[in-house]
C-alpha atoms as a PDB file:
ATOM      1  CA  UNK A   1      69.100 -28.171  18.039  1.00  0.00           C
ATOM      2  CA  UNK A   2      72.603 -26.783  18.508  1.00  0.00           C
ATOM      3  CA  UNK A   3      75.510 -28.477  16.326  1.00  0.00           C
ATOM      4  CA  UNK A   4      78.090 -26.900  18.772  1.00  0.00           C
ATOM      5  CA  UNK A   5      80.274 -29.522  20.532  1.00  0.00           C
ATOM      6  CA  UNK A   6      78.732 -29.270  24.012  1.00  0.00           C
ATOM      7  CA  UNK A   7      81.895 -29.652  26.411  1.00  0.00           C
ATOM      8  CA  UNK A   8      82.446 -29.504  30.459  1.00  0.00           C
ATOM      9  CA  UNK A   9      85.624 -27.348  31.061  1.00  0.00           C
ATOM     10  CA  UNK A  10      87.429 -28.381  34.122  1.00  0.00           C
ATOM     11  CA  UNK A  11      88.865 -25.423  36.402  1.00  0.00           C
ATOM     12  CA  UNK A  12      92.153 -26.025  35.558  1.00  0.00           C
ATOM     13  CA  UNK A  13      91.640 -25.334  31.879  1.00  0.00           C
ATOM     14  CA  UNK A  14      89.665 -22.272  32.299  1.00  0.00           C
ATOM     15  CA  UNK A  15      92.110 -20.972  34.353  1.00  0.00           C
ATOM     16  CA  UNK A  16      95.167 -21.323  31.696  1.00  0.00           C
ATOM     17  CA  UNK A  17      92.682 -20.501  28.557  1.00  0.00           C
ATOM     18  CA  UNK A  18      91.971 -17.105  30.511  1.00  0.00           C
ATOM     19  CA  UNK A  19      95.580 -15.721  30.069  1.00  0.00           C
ATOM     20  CA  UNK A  20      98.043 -18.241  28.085  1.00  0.00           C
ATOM     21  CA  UNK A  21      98.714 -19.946  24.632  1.00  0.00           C
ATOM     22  CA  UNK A  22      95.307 -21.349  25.461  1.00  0.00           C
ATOM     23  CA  UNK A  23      93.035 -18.356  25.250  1.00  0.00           C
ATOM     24  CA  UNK A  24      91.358 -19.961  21.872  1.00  0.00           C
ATOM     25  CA  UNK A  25      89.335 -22.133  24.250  1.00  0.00           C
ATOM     26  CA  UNK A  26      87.749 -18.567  25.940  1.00  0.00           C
ATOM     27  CA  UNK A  27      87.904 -17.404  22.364  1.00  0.00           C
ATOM     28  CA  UNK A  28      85.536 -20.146  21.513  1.00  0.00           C
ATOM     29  CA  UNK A  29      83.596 -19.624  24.494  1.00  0.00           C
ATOM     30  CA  UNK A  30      82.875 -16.027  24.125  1.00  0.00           C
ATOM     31  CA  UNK A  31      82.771 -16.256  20.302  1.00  0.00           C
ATOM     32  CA  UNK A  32      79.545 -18.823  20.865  1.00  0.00           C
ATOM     33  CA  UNK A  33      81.274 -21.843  19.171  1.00  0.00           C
ATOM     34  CA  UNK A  34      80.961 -24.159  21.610  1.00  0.00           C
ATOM     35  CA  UNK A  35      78.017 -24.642  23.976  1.00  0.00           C
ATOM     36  CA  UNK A  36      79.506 -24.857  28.293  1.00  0.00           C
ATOM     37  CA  UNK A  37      77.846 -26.875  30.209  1.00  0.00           C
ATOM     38  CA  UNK A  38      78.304 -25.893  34.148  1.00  0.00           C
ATOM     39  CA  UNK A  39      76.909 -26.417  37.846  1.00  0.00           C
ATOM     40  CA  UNK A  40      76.430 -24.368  40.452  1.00  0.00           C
ATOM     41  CA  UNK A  41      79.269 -26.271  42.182  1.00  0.00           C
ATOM     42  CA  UNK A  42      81.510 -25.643  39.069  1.00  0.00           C
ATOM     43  CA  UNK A  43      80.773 -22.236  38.901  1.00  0.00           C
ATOM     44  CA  UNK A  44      82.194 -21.752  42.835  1.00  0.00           C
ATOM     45  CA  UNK A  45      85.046 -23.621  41.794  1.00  0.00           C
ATOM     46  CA  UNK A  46      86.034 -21.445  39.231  1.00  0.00           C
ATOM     47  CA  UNK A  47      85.540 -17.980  41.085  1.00  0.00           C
ATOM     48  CA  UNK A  48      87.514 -19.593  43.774  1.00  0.00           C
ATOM     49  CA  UNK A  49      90.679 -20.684  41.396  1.00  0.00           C
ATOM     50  CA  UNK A  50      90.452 -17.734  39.326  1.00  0.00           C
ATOM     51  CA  UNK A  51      90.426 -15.355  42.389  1.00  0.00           C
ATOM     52  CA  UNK A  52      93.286 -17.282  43.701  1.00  0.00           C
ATOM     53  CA  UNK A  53      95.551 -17.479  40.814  1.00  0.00           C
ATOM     54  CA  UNK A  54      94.673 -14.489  38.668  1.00  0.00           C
ATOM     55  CA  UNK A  55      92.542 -11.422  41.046  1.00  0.00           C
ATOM     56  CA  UNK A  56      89.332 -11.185  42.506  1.00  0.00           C
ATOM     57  CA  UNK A  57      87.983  -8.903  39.787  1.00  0.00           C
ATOM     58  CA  UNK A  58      89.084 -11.192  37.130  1.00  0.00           C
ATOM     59  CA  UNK A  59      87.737 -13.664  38.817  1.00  0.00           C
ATOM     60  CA  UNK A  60      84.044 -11.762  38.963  1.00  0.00           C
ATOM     61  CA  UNK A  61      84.047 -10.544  35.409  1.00  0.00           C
ATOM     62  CA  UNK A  62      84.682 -14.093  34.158  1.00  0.00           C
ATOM     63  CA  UNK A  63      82.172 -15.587  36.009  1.00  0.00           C
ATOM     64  CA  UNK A  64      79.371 -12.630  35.109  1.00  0.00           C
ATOM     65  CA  UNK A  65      80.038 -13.344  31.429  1.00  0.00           C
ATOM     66  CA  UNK A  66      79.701 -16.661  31.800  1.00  0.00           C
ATOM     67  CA  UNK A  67      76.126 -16.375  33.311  1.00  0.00           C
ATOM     68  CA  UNK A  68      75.681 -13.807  30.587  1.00  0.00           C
ATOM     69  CA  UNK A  69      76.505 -16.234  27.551  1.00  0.00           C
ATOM     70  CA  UNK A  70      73.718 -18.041  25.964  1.00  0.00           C
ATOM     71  CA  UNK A  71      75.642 -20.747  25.057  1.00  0.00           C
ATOM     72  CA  UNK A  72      76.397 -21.458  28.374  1.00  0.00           C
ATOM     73  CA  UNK A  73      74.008 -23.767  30.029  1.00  0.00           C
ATOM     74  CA  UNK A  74      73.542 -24.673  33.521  1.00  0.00           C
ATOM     75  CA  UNK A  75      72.716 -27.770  34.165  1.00  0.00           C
ATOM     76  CA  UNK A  76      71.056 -29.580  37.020  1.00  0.00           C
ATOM     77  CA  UNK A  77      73.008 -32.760  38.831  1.00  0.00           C
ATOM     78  CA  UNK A  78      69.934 -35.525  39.879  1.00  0.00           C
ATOM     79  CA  UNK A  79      72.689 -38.037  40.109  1.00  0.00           C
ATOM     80  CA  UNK A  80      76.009 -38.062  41.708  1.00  0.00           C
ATOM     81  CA  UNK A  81      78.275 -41.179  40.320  1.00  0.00           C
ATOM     82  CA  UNK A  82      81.380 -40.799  42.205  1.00  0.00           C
ATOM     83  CA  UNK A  83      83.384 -42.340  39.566  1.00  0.00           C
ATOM     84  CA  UNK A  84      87.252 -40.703  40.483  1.00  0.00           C
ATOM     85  CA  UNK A  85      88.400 -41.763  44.052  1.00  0.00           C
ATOM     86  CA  UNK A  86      91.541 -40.560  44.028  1.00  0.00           C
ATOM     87  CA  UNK A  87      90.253 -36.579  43.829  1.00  0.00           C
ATOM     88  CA  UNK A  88      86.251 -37.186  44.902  1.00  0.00           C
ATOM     89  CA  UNK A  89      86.542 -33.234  44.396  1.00  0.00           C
ATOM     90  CA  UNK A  90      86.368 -33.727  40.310  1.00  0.00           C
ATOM     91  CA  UNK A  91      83.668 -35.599  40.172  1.00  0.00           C
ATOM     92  CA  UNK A  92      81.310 -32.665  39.836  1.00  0.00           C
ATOM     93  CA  UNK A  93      82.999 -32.451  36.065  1.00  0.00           C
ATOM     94  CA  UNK A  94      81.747 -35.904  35.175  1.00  0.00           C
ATOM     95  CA  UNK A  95      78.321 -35.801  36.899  1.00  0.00           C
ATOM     96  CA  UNK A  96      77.710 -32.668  34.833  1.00  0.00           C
ATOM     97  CA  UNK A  97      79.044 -33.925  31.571  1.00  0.00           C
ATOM     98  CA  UNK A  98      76.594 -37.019  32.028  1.00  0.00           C
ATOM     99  CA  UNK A  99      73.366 -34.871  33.139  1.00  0.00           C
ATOM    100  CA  UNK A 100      73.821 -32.446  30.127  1.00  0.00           C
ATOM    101  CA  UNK A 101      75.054 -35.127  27.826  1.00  0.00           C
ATOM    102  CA  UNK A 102      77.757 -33.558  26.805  1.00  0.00           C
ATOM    103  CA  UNK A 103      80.244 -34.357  23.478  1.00  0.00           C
ATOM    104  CA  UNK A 104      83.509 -33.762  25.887  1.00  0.00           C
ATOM    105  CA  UNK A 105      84.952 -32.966  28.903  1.00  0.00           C
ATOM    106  CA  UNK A 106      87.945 -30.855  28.817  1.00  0.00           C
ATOM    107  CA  UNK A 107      90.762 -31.852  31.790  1.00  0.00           C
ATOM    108  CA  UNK A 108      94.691 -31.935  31.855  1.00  0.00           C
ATOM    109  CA  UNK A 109      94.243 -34.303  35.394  1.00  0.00           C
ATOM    110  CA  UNK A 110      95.892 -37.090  35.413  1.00  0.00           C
ATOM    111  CA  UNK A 111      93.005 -38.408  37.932  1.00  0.00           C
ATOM    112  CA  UNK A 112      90.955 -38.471  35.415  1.00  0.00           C
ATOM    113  CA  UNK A 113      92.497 -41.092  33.214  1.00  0.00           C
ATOM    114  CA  UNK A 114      90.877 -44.232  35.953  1.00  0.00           C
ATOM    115  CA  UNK A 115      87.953 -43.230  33.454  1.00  0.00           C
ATOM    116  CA  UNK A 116      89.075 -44.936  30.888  1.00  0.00           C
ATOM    117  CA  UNK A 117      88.657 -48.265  32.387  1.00  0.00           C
ATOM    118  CA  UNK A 118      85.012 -47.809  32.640  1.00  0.00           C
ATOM    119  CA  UNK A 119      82.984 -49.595  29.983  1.00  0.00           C
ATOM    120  CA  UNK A 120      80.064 -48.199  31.301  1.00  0.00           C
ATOM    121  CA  UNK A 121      79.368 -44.740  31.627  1.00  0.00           C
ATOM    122  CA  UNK A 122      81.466 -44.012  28.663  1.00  0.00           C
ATOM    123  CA  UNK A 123      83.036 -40.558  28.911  1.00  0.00           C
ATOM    124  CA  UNK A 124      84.584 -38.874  26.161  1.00  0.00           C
ATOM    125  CA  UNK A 125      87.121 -36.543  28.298  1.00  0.00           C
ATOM    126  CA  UNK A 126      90.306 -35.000  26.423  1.00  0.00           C
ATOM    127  CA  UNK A 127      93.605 -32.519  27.368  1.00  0.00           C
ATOM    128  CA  UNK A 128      93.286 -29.344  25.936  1.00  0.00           C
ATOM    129  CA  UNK A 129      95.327 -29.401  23.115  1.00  0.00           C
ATOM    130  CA  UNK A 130      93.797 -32.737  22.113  1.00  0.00           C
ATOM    131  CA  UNK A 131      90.357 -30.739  22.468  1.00  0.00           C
ATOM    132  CA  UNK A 132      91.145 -28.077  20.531  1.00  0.00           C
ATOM    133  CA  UNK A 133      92.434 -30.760  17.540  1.00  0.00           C
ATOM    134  CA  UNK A 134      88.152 -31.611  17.727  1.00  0.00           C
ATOM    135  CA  UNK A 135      86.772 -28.241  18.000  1.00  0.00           C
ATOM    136  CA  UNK A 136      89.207 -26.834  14.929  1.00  0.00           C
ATOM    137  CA  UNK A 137      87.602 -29.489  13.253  1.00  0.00           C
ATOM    138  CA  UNK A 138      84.169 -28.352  14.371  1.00  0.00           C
END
Protein backbone atom coordinates (compact mmCIF):
# COMPACT_ATOMS: atom_id res chain seq x y z
CA UNK A 1 0.00 0.00 0.00
CA UNK A 2 0.83 3.55 -1.07
CA UNK A 3 2.03 6.06 1.81
CA UNK A 4 1.23 9.01 -0.60
CA UNK A 5 -1.41 11.41 0.81
CA UNK A 6 -4.31 10.44 -1.47
CA UNK A 7 -6.10 13.93 -2.18
CA UNK A 8 -9.26 15.11 -4.49
CA UNK A 9 -8.15 18.36 -6.30
CA UNK A 10 -11.01 20.61 -6.96
CA UNK A 11 -11.04 22.42 -10.53
CA UNK A 12 -10.28 25.53 -9.26
CA UNK A 13 -6.94 24.45 -7.84
CA UNK A 14 -5.81 22.60 -10.80
CA UNK A 15 -6.46 25.35 -12.78
CA UNK A 16 -4.11 27.95 -10.72
CA UNK A 17 -1.38 25.01 -9.91
CA UNK A 18 -1.17 24.65 -13.87
CA UNK A 19 0.42 28.16 -14.42
CA UNK A 20 0.94 30.25 -11.00
CA UNK A 21 2.89 30.36 -7.62
CA UNK A 22 1.00 27.11 -7.24
CA UNK A 23 2.57 24.86 -9.82
CA UNK A 24 4.23 22.66 -6.79
CA UNK A 25 0.81 21.02 -6.50
CA UNK A 26 1.23 19.75 -10.53
CA UNK A 27 4.83 19.35 -9.50
CA UNK A 28 3.70 16.85 -6.99
CA UNK A 29 1.31 15.41 -9.26
CA UNK A 30 3.54 14.68 -12.10
CA UNK A 31 6.53 13.97 -9.81
CA UNK A 32 4.23 10.85 -8.30
CA UNK A 33 4.13 12.26 -4.70
CA UNK A 34 0.80 12.31 -4.16
CA UNK A 35 -1.77 9.77 -5.35
CA UNK A 36 -5.24 11.91 -7.42
CA UNK A 37 -8.15 10.55 -6.96
CA UNK A 38 -10.77 11.63 -9.91
CA UNK A 39 -14.26 10.83 -11.65
CA UNK A 40 -15.30 10.78 -14.84
CA UNK A 41 -17.44 13.84 -13.95
CA UNK A 42 -14.26 15.57 -12.53
CA UNK A 43 -12.30 14.85 -15.33
CA UNK A 44 -15.07 16.87 -17.77
CA UNK A 45 -14.91 19.51 -15.37
CA UNK A 46 -11.47 20.10 -15.66
CA UNK A 47 -11.11 19.94 -19.60
CA UNK A 48 -13.97 22.29 -19.57
CA UNK A 49 -12.24 25.04 -17.04
CA UNK A 50 -8.92 24.52 -18.36
CA UNK A 51 -10.10 24.99 -22.03
CA UNK A 52 -11.90 28.00 -20.89
CA UNK A 53 -9.37 29.79 -18.91
CA UNK A 54 -6.04 28.62 -20.28
CA UNK A 55 -6.53 26.91 -24.34
CA UNK A 56 -7.99 23.97 -25.65
CA UNK A 57 -4.65 22.24 -26.17
CA UNK A 58 -3.62 22.89 -22.70
CA UNK A 59 -6.56 21.80 -21.71
CA UNK A 60 -6.07 18.19 -23.72
CA UNK A 61 -2.48 17.65 -22.76
CA UNK A 62 -3.36 18.05 -19.07
CA UNK A 63 -6.03 15.84 -19.10
CA UNK A 64 -3.98 12.96 -21.32
CA UNK A 65 -1.29 13.04 -18.63
CA UNK A 66 -3.49 12.73 -16.12
CA UNK A 67 -5.01 9.44 -17.54
CA UNK A 68 -1.40 8.60 -18.20
CA UNK A 69 -0.17 8.92 -14.43
CA UNK A 70 -0.23 5.90 -12.32
CA UNK A 71 -0.77 7.63 -9.40
CA UNK A 72 -3.79 8.89 -10.57
CA UNK A 73 -6.73 6.76 -9.80
CA UNK A 74 -10.16 6.84 -11.03
CA UNK A 75 -12.53 6.10 -8.90
CA UNK A 76 -16.08 4.88 -9.14
CA UNK A 77 -19.11 7.06 -7.32
CA UNK A 78 -21.90 4.17 -5.91
CA UNK A 79 -23.15 6.90 -3.69
CA UNK A 80 -24.06 10.43 -4.24
CA UNK A 81 -24.40 12.42 -0.67
CA UNK A 82 -25.34 15.78 -1.73
CA UNK A 83 -23.80 17.33 1.20
CA UNK A 84 -23.15 21.31 -0.30
CA UNK A 85 -26.52 22.99 -1.28
CA UNK A 86 -25.44 26.10 -1.96
CA UNK A 87 -23.20 24.84 -5.27
CA UNK A 88 -24.92 21.05 -5.75
CA UNK A 89 -22.25 21.30 -8.71
CA UNK A 90 -19.21 20.48 -6.06
CA UNK A 91 -20.48 17.77 -4.69
CA UNK A 92 -18.85 15.42 -7.16
CA UNK A 93 -15.43 16.50 -5.09
CA UNK A 94 -16.80 15.09 -1.86
CA UNK A 95 -18.57 11.98 -3.23
CA UNK A 96 -15.20 11.08 -4.74
CA UNK A 97 -13.07 11.88 -1.77
CA UNK A 98 -15.48 9.50 0.31
CA UNK A 99 -15.59 6.51 -2.39
CA UNK A 100 -11.71 6.51 -2.69
CA UNK A 101 -11.17 7.34 0.92
CA UNK A 102 -9.12 9.87 0.44
CA UNK A 103 -6.54 11.80 3.18
CA UNK A 104 -7.77 15.40 1.67
CA UNK A 105 -9.62 17.31 -0.52
CA UNK A 106 -7.99 20.27 -1.93
CA UNK A 107 -10.63 23.51 -2.48
CA UNK A 108 -10.25 27.40 -2.07
CA UNK A 109 -14.53 27.48 -2.11
CA UNK A 110 -15.90 29.09 0.34
CA UNK A 111 -19.06 26.62 -0.24
CA UNK A 112 -17.29 24.20 1.01
CA UNK A 113 -16.77 25.35 4.55
CA UNK A 114 -20.97 24.15 5.48
CA UNK A 115 -18.73 20.88 5.75
CA UNK A 116 -17.45 21.57 8.69
CA UNK A 117 -20.59 21.36 10.57
CA UNK A 118 -20.99 17.80 9.71
CA UNK A 119 -20.07 15.37 12.46
CA UNK A 120 -20.73 12.71 10.30
CA UNK A 121 -19.14 12.10 7.19
CA UNK A 122 -16.05 13.72 8.42
CA UNK A 123 -14.12 15.34 5.58
CA UNK A 124 -10.73 16.46 5.85
CA UNK A 125 -10.86 19.32 2.98
CA UNK A 126 -8.06 22.19 3.05
CA UNK A 127 -7.04 25.62 0.79
CA UNK A 128 -4.12 25.11 -1.08
CA UNK A 129 -1.59 26.68 0.72
CA UNK A 130 -2.83 24.98 3.89
CA UNK A 131 -2.43 21.66 1.71
CA UNK A 132 0.75 22.16 0.65
CA UNK A 133 1.85 22.94 4.65
CA UNK A 134 0.69 18.73 4.84
CA UNK A 135 2.18 17.45 1.77
CA UNK A 136 5.79 19.39 2.54
CA UNK A 137 5.47 17.51 5.51
CA UNK A 138 4.77 14.31 3.62
Amino acid sequence: MSSRLRVVIDTNVLLVSSYSKHHWLFKLMIGKRIEVCITTEILSEYEEVLGKHLSEETSKSVIKLLLELDNVNQTNIYYKYDLIKANADDNKFVDCYLAANCDYLTTNHKHFNILKQLDFPIINFLKLEEFKEIANRN
